[in-house]
C-alpha atoms as a PDB file:
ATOM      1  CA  UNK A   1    -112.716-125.541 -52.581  1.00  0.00           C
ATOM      2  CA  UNK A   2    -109.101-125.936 -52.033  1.00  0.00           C
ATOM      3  CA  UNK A   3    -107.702-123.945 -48.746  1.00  0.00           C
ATOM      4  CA  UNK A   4    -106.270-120.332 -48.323  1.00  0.00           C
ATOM      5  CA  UNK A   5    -102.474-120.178 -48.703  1.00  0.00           C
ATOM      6  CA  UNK A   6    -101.010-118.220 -46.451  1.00  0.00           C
ATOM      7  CA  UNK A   7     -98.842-115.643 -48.629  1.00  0.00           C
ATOM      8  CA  UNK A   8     -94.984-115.405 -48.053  1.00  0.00           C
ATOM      9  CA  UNK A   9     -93.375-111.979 -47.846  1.00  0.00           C
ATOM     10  CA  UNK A  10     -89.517-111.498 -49.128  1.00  0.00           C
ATOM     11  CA  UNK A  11     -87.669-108.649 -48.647  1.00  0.00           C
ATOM     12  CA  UNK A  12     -86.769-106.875 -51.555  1.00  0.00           C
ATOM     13  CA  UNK A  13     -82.891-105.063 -51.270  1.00  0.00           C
ATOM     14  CA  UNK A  14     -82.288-101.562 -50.509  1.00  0.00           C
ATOM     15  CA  UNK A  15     -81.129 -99.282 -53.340  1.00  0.00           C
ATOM     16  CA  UNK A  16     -78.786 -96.677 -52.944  1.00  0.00           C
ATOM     17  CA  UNK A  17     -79.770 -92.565 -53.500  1.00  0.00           C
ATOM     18  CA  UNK A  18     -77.291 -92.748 -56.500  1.00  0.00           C
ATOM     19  CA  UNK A  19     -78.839 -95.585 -58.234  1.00  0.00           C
ATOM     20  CA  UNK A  20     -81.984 -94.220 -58.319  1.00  0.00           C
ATOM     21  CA  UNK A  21     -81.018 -91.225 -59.335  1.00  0.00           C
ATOM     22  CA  UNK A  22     -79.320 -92.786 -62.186  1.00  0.00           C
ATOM     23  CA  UNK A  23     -82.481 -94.651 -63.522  1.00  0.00           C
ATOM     24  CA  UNK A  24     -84.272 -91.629 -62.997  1.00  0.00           C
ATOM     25  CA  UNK A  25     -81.925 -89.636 -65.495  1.00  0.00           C
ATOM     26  CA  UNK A  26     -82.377 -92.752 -68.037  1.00  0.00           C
ATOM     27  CA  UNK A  27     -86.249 -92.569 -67.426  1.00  0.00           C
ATOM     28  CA  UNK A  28     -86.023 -88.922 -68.611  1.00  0.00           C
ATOM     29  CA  UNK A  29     -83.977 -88.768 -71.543  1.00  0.00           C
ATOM     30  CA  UNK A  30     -85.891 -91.854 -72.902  1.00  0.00           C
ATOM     31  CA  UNK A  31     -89.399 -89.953 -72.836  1.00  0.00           C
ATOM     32  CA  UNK A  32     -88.093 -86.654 -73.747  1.00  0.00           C
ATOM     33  CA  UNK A  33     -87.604 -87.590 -77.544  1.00  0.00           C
ATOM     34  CA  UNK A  34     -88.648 -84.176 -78.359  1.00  0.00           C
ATOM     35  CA  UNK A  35     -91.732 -84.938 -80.887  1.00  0.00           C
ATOM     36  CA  UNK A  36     -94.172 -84.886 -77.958  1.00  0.00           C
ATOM     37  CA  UNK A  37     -95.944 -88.420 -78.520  1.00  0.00           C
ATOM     38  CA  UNK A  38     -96.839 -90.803 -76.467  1.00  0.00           C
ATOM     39  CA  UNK A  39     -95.945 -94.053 -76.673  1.00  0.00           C
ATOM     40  CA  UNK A  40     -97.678 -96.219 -78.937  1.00  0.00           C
ATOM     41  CA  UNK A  41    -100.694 -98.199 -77.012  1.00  0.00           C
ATOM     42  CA  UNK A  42    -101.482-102.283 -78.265  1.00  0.00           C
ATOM     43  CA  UNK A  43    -103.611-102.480 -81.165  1.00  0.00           C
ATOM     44  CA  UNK A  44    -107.533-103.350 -79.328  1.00  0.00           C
ATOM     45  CA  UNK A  45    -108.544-106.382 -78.485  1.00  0.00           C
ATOM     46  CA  UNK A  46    -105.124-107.746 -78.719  1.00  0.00           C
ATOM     47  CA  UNK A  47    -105.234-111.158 -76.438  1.00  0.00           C
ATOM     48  CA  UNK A  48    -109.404-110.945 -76.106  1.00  0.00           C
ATOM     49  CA  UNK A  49    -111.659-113.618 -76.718  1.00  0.00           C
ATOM     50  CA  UNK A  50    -114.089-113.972 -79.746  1.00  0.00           C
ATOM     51  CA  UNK A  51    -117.062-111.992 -79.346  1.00  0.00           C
ATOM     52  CA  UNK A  52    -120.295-113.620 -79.953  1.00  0.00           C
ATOM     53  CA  UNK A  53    -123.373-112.386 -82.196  1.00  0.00           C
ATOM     54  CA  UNK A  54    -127.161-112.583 -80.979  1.00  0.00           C
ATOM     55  CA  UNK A  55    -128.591-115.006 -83.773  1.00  0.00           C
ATOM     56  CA  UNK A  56    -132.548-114.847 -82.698  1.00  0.00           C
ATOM     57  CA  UNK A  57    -134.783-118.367 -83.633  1.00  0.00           C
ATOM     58  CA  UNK A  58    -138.021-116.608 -83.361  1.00  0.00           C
ATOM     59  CA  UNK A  59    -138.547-117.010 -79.615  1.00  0.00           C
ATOM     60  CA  UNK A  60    -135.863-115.392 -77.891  1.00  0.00           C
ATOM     61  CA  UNK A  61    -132.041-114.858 -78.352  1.00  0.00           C
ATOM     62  CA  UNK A  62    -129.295-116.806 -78.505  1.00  0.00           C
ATOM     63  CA  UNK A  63    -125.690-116.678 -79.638  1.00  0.00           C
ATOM     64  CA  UNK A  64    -122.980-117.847 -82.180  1.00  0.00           C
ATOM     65  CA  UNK A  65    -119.287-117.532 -82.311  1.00  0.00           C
ATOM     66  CA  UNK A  66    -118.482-114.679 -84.754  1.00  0.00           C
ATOM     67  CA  UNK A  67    -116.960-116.113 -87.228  1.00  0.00           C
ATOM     68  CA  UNK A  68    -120.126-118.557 -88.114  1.00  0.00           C
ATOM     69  CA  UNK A  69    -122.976-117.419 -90.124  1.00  0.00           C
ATOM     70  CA  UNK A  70    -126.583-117.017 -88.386  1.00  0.00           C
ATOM     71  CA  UNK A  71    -129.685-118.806 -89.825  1.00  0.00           C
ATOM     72  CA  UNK A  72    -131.069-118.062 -92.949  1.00  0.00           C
ATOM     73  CA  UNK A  73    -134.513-118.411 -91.598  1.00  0.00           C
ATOM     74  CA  UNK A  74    -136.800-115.002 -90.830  1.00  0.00           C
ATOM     75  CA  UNK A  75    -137.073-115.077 -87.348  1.00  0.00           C
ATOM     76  CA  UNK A  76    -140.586-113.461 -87.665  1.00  0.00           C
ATOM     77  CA  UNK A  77    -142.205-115.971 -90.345  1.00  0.00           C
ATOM     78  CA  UNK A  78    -143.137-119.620 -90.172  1.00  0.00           C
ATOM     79  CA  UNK A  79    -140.870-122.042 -91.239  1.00  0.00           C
ATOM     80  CA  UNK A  80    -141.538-124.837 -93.848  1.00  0.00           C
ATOM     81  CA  UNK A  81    -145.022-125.182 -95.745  1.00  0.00           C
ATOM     82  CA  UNK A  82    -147.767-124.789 -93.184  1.00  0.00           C
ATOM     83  CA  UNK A  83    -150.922-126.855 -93.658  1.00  0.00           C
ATOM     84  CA  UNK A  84    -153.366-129.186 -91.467  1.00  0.00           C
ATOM     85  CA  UNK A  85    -152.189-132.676 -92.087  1.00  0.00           C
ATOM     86  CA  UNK A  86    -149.960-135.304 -90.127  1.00  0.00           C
ATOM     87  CA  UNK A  87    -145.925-134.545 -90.037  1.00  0.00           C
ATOM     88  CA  UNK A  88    -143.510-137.139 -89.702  1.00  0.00           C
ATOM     89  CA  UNK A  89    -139.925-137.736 -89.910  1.00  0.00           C
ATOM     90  CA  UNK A  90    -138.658-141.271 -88.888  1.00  0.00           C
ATOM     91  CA  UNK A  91    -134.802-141.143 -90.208  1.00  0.00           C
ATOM     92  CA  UNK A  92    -133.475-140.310 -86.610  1.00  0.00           C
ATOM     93  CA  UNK A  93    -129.928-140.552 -85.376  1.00  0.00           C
ATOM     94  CA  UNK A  94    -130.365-140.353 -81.837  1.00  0.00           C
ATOM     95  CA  UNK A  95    -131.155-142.728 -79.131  1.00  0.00           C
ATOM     96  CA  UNK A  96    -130.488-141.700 -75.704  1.00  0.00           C
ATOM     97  CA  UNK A  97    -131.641-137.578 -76.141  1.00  0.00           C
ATOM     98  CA  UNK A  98    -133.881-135.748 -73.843  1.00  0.00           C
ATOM     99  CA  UNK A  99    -136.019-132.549 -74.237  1.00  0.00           C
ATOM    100  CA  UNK A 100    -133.909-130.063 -71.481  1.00  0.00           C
ATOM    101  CA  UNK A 101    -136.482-127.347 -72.347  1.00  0.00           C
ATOM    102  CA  UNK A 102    -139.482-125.992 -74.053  1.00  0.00           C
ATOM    103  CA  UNK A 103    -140.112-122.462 -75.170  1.00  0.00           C
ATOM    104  CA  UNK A 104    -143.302-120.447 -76.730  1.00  0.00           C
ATOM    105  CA  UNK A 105    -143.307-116.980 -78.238  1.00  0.00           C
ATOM    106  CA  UNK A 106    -146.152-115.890 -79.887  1.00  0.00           C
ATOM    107  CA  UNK A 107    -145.934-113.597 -82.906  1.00  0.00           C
ATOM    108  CA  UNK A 108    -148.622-111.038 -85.252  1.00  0.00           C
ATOM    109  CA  UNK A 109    -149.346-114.425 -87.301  1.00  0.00           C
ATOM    110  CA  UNK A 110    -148.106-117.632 -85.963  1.00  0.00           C
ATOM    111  CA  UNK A 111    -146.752-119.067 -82.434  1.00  0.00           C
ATOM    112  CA  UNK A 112    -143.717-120.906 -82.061  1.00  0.00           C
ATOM    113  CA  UNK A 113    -143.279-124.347 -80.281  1.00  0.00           C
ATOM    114  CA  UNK A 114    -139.084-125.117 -79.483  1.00  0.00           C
ATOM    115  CA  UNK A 115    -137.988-128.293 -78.142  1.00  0.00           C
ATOM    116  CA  UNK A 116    -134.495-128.221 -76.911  1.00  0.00           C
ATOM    117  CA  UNK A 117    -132.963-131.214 -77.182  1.00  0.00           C
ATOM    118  CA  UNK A 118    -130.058-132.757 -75.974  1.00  0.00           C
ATOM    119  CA  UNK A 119    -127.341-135.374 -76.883  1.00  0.00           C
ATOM    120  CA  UNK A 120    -125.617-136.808 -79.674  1.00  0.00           C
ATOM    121  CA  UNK A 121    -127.716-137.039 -83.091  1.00  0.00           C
ATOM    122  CA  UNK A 122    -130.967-135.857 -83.893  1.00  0.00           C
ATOM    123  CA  UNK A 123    -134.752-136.782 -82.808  1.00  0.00           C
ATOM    124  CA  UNK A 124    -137.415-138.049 -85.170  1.00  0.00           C
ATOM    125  CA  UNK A 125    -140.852-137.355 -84.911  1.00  0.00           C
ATOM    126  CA  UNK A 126    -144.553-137.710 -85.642  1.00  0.00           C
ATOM    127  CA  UNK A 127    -147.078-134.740 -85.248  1.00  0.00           C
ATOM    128  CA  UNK A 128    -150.704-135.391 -85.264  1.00  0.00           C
ATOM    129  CA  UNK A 129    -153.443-132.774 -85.162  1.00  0.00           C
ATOM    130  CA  UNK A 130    -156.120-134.389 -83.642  1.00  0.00           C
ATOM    131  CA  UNK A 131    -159.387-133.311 -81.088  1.00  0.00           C
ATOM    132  CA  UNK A 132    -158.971-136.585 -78.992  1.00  0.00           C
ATOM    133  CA  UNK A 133    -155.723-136.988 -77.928  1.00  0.00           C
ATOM    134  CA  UNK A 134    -154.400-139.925 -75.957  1.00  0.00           C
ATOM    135  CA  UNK A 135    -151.613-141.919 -74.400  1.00  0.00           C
ATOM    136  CA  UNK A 136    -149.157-143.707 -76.592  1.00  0.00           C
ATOM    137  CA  UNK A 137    -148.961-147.394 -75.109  1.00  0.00           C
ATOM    138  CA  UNK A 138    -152.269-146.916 -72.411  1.00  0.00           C
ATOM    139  CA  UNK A 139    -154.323-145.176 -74.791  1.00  0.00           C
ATOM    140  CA  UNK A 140    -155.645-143.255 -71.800  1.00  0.00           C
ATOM    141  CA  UNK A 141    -157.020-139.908 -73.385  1.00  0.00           C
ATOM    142  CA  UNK A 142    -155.310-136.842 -72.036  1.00  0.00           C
ATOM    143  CA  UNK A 143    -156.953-133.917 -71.107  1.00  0.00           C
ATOM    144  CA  UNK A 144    -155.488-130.457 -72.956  1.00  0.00           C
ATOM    145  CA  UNK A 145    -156.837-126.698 -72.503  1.00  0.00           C
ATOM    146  CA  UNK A 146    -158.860-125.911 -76.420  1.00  0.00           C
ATOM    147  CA  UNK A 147    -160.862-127.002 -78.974  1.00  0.00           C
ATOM    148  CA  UNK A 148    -157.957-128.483 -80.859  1.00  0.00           C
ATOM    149  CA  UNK A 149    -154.829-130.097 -80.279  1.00  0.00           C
ATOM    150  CA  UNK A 150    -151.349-131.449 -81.845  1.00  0.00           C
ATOM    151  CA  UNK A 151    -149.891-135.026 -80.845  1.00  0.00           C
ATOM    152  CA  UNK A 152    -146.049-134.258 -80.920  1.00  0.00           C
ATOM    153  CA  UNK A 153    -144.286-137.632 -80.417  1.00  0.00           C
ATOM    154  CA  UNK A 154    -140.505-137.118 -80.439  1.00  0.00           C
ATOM    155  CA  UNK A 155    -138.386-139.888 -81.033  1.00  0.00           C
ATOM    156  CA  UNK A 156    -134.844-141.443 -80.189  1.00  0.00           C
ATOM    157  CA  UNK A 157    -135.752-140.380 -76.783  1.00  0.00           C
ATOM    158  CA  UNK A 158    -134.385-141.426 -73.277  1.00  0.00           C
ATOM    159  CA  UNK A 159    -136.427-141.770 -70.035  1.00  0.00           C
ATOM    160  CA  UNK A 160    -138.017-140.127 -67.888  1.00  0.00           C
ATOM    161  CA  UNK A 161    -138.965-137.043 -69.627  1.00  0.00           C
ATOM    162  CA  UNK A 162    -137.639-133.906 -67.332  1.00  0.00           C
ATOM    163  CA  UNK A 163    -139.792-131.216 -68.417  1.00  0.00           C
ATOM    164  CA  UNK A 164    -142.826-129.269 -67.353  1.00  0.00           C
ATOM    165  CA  UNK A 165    -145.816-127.833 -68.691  1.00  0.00           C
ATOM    166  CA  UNK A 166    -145.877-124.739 -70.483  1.00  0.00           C
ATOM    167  CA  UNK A 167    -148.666-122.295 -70.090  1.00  0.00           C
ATOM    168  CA  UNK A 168    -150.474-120.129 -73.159  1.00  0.00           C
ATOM    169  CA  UNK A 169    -148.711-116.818 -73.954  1.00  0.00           C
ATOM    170  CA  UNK A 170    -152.291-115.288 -75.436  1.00  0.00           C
ATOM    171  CA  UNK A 171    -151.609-116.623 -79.239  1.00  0.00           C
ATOM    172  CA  UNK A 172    -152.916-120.057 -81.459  1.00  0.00           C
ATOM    173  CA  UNK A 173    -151.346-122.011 -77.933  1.00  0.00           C
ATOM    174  CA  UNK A 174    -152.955-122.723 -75.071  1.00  0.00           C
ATOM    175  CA  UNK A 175    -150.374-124.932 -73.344  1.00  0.00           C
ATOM    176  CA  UNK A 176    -147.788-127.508 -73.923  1.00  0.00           C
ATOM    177  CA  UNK A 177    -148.153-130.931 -71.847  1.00  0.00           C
ATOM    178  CA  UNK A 178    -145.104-133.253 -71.698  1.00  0.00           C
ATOM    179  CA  UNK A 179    -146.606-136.678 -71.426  1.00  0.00           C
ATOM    180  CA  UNK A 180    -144.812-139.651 -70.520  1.00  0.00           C
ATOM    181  CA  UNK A 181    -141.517-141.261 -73.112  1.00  0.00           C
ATOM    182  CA  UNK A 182    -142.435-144.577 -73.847  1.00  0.00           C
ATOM    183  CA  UNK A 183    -139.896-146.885 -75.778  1.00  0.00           C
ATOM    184  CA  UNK A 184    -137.411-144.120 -76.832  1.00  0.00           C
ATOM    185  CA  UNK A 185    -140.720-142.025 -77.967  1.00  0.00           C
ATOM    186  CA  UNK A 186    -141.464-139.107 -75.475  1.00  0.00           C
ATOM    187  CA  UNK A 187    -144.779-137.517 -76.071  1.00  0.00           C
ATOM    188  CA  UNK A 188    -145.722-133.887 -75.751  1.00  0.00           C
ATOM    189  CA  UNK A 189    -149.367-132.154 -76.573  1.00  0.00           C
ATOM    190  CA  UNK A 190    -150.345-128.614 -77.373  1.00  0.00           C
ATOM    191  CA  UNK A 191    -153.163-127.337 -76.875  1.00  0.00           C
ATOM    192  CA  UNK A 192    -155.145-124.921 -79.302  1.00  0.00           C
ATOM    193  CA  UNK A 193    -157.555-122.451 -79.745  1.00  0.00           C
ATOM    194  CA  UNK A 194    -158.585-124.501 -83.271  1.00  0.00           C
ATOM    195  CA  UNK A 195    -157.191-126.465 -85.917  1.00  0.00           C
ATOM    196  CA  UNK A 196    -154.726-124.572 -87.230  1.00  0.00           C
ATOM    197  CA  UNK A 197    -152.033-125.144 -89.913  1.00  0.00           C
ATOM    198  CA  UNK A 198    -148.759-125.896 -88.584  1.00  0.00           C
ATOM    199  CA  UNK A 199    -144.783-126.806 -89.639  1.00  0.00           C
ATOM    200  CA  UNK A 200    -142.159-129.081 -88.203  1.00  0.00           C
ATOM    201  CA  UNK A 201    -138.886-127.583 -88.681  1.00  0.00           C
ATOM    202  CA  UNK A 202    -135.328-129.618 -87.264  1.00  0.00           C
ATOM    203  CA  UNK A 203    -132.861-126.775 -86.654  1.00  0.00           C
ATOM    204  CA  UNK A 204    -128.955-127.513 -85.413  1.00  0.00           C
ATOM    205  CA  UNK A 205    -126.366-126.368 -83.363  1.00  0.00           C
ATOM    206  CA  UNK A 206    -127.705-126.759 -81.027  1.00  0.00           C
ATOM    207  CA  UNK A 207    -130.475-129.383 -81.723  1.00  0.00           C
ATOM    208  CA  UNK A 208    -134.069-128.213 -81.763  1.00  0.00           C
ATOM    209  CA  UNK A 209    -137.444-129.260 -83.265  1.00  0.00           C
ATOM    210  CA  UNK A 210    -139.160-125.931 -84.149  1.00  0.00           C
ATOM    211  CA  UNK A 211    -143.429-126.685 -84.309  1.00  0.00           C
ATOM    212  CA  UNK A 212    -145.043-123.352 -85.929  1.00  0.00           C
ATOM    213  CA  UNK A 213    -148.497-122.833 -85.788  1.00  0.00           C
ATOM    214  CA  UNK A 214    -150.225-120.489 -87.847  1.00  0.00           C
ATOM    215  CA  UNK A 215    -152.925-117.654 -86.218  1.00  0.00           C
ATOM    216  CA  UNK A 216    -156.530-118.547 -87.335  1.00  0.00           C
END
């Protein structure tokens, strides 16, 4: 923080009775046009910045400049083609991204997983549903709160992962572990109440993965 300055005073020059009484008879006959109305005020919002629109992804709100279009997606149904078996995506264009935060709502029929993420480009991934999960590299199983779980592994990932668990809002998810990131993979579970159908959804601007899990 840069010091106080210390302000500097001038002294402004005296005018005389007459001159002020001279502007004052200008100040008069300008405003005394005779129609009675007041000058006209600048049009609103003249010189003001862009106001932003709330844009909602389904967990909570966020914002976009005006002049771009919100997401065509209903914030209040799953996204994609919900079913049961693996998901994967390998044509990633990031390498050095990180997770910065993880989010759960919980709506009348699904729950929704976001991963914020980070950086230039966009993660890959792989999600497993699976009873067992376990450790990419150690194969040490991990233990998760449910009967069921989904292996998320995100990839083009940089280490250490930054993020920390995420408890159960009272829907299909019980929590949401971050593992460890292991070779540009970081590795997240959640825990569920059962097997459950679910969708992987990549949204942008900004970058998240979007995991949907449908109420059973």
């Amino acid at each position: 923080m840069s010091s106080s300055q210390i302000p500097q005073f001038r002294r402004r020059p005296t005018r005389s009775l007459a001159a002020v009484a001279f502007v004052g008879a200008l100040a008069l006959s300008a405003c005394g046009d005779g129609n009675g109305d007041d000058p006209e005020s600048p049009s609103p919002g003249t010189g003001a910045a862009t106001a932003a629109q709330p844009v909602e992804d389904g967990d909570e709100a966020s914002t976009l400049p005006a002049d771009e279009e919100a997401p065509a997606e209903d914030p209040t149904s799953p996204m994609g083609d919900p079913d049961a078996t693996m998901k994967e995506n390998m044509e990633f264009t990031g390498a050095d991204l990180a997770v910065s935060d993880i989010r759960l709502a919980t709506h009348d029929d699904f729950d929704r997983v976001v991963f914020d993420v980070a950086g230039d480009g966009a993660p890959g991934w792989t999600v497993t549903p699976t009873d067992a999960p376990v450790q990419q590299g150690s194969g040490s199983p991990i233990d998760y709160e449910g009967a069921s779980a989904l292996s998320v592994n995100l990839h083009g990932m940089a280490q250490p992962l930054e993020v920390g668990d995420v408890a159960g809002v009272g829907g299909a998810v019980t929590e949401i572990i971050p593992d460890i990131s292991h070779h540009g993979t970081a590795q997240f579970i959640i825990g569920l109440q059962n097997e459950a159908p679910f969708s992987v959804t990549l949204l942008d601007e900004p970058t998240r993965v979007v995991v949907d899990v449908l109420h059973e």
